[in-house]
PDB file of N, CA and C in Angstrom:
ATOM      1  N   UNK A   1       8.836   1.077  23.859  1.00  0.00           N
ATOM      2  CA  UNK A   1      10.171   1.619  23.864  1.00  0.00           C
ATOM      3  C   UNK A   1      10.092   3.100  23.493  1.00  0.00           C
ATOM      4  N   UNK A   2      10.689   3.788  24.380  1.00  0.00           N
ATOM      5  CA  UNK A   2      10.753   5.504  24.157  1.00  0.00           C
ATOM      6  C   UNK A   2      11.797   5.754  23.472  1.00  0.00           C
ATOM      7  N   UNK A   3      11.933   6.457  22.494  1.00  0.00           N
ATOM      8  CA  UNK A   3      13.242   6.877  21.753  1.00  0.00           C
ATOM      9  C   UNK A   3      13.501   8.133  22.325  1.00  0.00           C
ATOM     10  N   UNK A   4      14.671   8.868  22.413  1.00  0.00           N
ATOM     11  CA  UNK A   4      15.376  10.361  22.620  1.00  0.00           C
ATOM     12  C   UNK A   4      15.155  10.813  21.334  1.00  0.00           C
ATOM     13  N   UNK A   5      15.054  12.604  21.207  1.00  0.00           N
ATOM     14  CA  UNK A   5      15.318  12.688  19.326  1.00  0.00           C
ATOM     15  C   UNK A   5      16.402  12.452  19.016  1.00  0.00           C
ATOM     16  N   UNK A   6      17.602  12.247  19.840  1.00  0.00           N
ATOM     17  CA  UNK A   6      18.607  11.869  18.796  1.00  0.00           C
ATOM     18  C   UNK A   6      18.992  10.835  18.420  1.00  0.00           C
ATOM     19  N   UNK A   7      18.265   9.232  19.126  1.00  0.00           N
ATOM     20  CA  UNK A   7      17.979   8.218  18.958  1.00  0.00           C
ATOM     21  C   UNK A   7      16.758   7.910  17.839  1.00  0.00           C
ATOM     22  N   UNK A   8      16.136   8.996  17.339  1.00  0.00           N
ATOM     23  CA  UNK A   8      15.249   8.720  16.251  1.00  0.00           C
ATOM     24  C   UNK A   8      15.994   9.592  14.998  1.00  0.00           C
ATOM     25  N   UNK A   9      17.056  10.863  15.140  1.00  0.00           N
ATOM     26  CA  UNK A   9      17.579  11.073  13.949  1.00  0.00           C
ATOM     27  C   UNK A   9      18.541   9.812  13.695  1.00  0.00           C
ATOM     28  N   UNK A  10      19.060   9.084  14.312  1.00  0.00           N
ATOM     29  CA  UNK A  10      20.210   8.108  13.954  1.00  0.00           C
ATOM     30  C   UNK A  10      18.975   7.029  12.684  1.00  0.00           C
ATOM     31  N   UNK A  11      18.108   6.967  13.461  1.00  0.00           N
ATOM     32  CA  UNK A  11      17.180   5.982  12.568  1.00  0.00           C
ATOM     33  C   UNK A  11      16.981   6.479  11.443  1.00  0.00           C
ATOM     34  N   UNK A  12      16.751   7.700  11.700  1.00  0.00           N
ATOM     35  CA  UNK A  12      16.314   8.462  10.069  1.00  0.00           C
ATOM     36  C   UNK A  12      17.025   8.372   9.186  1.00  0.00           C
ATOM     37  N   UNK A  13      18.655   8.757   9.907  1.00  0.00           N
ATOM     38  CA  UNK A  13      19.963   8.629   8.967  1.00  0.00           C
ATOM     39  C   UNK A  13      20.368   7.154   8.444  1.00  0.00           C
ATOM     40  N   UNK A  14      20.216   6.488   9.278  1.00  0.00           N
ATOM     41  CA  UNK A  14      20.287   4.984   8.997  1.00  0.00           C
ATOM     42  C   UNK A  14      19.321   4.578   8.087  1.00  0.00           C
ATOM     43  N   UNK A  15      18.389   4.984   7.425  1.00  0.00           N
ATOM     44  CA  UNK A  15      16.845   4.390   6.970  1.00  0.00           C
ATOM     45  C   UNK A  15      17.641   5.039   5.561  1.00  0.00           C
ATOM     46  N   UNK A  16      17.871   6.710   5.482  1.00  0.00           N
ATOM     47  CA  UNK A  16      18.407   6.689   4.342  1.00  0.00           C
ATOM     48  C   UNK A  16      19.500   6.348   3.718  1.00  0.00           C
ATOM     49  N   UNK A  17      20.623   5.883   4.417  1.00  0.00           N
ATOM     50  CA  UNK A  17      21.475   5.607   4.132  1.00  0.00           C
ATOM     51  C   UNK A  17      21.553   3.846   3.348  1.00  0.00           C
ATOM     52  N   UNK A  18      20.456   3.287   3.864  1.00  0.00           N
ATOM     53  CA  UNK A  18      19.954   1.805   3.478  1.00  0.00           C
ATOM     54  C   UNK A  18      19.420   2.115   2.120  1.00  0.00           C
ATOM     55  N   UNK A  19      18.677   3.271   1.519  1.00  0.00           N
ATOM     56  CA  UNK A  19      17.993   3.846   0.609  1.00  0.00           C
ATOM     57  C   UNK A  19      16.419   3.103   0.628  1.00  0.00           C
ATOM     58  N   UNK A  20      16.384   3.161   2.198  1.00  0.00           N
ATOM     59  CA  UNK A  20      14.754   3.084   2.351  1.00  0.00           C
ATOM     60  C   UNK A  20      14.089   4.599   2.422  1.00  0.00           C
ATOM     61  N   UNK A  21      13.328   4.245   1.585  1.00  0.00           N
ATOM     62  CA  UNK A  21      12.396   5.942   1.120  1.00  0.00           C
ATOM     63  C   UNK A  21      11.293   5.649   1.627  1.00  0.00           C
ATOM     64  N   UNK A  22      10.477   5.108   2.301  1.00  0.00           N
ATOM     65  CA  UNK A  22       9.331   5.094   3.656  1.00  0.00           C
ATOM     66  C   UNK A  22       9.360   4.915   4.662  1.00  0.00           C
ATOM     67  N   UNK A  23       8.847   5.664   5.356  1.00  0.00           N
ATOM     68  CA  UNK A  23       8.445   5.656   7.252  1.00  0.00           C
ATOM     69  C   UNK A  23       8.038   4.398   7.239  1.00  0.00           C
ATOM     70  N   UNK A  24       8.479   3.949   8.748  1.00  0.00           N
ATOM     71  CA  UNK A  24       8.209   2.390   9.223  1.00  0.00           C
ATOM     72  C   UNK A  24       7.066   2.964  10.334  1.00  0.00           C
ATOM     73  N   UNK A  25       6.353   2.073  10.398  1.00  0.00           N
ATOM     74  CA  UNK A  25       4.933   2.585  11.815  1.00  0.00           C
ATOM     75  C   UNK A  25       5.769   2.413  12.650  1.00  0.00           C
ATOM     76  N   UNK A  26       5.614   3.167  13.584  1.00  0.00           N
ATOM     77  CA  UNK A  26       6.316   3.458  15.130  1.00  0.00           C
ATOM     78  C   UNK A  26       5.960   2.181  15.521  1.00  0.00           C
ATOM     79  N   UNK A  27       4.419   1.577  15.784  1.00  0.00           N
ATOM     80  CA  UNK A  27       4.032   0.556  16.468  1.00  0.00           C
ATOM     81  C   UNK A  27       4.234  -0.770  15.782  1.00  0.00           C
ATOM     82  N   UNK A  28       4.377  -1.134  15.102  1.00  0.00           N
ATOM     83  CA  UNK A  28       4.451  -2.325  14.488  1.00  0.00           C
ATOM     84  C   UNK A  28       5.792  -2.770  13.666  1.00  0.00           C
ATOM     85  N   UNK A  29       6.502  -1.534  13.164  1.00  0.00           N
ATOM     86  CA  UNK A  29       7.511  -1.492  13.005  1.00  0.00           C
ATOM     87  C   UNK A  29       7.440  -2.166  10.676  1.00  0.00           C
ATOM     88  N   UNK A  30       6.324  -2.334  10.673  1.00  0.00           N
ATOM     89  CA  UNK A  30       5.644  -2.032   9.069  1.00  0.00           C
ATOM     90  C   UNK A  30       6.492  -1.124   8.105  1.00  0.00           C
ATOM     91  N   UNK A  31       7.214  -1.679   7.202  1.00  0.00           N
ATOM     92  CA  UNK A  31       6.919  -0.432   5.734  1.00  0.00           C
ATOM     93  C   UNK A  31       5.696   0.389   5.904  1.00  0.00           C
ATOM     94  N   UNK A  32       5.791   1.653   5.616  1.00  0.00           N
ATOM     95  CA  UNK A  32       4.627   2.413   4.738  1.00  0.00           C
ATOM     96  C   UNK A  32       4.891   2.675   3.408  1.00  0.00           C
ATOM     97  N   UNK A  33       3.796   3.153   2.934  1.00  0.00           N
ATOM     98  CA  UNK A  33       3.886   3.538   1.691  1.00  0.00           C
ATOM     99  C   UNK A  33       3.848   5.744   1.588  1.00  0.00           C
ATOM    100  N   UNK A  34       4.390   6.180   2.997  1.00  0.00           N
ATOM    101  CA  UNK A  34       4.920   7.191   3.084  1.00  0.00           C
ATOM    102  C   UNK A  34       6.305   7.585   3.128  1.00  0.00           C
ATOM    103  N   UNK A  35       6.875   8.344   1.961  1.00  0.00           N
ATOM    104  CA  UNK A  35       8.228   9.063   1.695  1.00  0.00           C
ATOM    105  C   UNK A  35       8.419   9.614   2.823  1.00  0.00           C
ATOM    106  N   UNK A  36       9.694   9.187   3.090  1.00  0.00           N
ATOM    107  CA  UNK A  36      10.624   9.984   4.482  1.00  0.00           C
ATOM    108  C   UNK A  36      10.601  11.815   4.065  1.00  0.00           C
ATOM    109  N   UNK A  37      10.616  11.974   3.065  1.00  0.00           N
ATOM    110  CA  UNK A  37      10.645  13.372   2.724  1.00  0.00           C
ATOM    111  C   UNK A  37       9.553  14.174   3.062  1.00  0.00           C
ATOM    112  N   UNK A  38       8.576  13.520   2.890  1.00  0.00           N
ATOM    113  CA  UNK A  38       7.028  13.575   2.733  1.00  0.00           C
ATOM    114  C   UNK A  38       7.182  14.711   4.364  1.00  0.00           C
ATOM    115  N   UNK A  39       6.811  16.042   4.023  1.00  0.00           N
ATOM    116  CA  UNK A  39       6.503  16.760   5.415  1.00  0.00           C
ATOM    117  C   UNK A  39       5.108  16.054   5.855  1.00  0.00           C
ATOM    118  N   UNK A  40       5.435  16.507   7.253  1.00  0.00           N
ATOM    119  CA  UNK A  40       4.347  15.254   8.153  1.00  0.00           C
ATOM    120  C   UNK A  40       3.120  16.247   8.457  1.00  0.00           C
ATOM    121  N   UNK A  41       3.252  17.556   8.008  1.00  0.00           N
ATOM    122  CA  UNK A  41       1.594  17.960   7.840  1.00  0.00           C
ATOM    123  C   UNK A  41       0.923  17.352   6.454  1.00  0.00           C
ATOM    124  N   UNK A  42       1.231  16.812   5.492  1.00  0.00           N
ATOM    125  CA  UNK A  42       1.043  16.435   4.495  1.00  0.00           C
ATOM    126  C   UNK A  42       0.870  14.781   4.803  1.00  0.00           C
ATOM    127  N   UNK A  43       0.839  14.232   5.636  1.00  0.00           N
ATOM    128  CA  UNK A  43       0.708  12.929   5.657  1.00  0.00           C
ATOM    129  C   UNK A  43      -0.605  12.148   6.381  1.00  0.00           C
ATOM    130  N   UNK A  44      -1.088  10.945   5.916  1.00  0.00           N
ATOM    131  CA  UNK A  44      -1.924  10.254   6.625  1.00  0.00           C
ATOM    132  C   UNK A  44      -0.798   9.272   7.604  1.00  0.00           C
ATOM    133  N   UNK A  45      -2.255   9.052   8.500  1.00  0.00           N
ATOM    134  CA  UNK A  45      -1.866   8.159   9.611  1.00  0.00           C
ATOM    135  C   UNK A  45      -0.738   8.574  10.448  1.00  0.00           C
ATOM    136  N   UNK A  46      -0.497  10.054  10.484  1.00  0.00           N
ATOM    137  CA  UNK A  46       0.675  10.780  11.420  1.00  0.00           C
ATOM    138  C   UNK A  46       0.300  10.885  12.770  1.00  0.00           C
ATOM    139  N   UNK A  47       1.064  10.857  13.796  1.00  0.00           N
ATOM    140  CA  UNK A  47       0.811  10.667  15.101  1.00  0.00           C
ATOM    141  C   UNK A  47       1.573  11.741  15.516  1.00  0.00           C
ATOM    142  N   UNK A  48       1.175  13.107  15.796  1.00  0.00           N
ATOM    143  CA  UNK A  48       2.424  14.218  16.411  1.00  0.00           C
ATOM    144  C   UNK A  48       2.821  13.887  17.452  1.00  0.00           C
ATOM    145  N   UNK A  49       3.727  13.896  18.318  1.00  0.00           N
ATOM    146  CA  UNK A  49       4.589  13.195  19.194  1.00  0.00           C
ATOM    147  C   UNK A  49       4.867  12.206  19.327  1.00  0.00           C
ATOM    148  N   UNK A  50       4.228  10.924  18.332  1.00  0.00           N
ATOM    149  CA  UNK A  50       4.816   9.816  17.861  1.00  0.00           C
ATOM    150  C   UNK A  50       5.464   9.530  16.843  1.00  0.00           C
ATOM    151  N   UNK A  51       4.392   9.620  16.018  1.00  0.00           N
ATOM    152  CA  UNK A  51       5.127   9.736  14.646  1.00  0.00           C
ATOM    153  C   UNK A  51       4.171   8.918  13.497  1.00  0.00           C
ATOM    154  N   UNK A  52       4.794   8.102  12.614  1.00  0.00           N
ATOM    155  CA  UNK A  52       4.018   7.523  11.358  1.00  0.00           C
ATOM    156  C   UNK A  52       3.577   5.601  11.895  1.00  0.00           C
ATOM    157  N   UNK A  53       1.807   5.902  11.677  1.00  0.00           N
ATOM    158  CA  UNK A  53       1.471   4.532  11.764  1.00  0.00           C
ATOM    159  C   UNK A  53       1.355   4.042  10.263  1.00  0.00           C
ATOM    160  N   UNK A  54       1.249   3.074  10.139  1.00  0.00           N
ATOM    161  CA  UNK A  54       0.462   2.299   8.930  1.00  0.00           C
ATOM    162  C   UNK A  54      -0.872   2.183   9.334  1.00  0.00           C
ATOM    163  N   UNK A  55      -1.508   1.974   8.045  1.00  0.00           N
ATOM    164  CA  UNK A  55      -2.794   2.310   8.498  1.00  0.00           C
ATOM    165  C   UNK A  55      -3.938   0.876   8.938  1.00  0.00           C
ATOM    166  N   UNK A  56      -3.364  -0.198   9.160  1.00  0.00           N
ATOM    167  CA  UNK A  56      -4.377  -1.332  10.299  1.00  0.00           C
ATOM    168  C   UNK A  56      -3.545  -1.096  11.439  1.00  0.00           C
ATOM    169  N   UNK A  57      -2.738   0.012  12.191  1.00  0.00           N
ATOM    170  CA  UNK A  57      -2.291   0.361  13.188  1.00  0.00           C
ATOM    171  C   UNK A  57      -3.027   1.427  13.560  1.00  0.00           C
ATOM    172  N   UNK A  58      -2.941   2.808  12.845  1.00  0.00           N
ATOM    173  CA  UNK A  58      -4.188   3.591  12.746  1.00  0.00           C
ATOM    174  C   UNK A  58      -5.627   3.343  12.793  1.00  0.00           C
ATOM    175  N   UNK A  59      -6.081   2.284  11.885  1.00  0.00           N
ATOM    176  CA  UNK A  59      -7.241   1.471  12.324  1.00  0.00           C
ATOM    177  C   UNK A  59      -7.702   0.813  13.777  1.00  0.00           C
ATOM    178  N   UNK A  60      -6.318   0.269  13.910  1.00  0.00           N
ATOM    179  CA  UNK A  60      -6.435  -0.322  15.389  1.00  0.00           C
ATOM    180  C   UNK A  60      -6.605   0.718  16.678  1.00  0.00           C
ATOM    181  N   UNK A  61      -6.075   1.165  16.222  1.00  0.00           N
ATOM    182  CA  UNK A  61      -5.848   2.967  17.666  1.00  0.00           C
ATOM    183  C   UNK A  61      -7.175   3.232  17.583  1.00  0.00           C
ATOM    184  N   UNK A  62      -7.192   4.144  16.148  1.00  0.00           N
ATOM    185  CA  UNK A  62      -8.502   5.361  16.230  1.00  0.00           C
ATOM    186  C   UNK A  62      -9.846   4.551  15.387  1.00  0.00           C
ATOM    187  N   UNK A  63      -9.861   3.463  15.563  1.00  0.00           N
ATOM    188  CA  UNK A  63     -11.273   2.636  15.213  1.00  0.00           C
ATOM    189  C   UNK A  63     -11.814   3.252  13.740  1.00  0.00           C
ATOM    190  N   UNK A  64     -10.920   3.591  13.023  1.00  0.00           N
ATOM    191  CA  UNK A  64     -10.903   4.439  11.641  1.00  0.00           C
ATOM    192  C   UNK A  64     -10.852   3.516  10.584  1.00  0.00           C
TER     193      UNK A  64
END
């Protein structure tokens, strides 16, 4: 499933508004244990033009 960005800010807004404070993996759809705040040069398991995996999703991709 492809999101639009403004179909992924609604999520963002929706995620905080729930007062969930971690990125969900794009692919699996997982809690992380990464803060939504958290700038995404500062993060593991970031996917630029995707976005945040968890990391046995990251494992699974990049054999890491």
């Amino acid at each position: 499933m492809k999101l639009t960005f403004e179909e992924l800010l609604q999520r963002k807004r929706k995620a905080v508004l729930r007062n969930n404070t971690c990125e969900r993996c794009v692919l699996c759809g997982k809690e992380t244990d990464i803060p939504i705040d958290l700038p995404v040069d500062r993060r593991d398991c970031y996917v630029e033009g995707s976005g945040q995996l968890c990391r046995d999703c990251w494992r699974r991709v990049y054999g890491e």
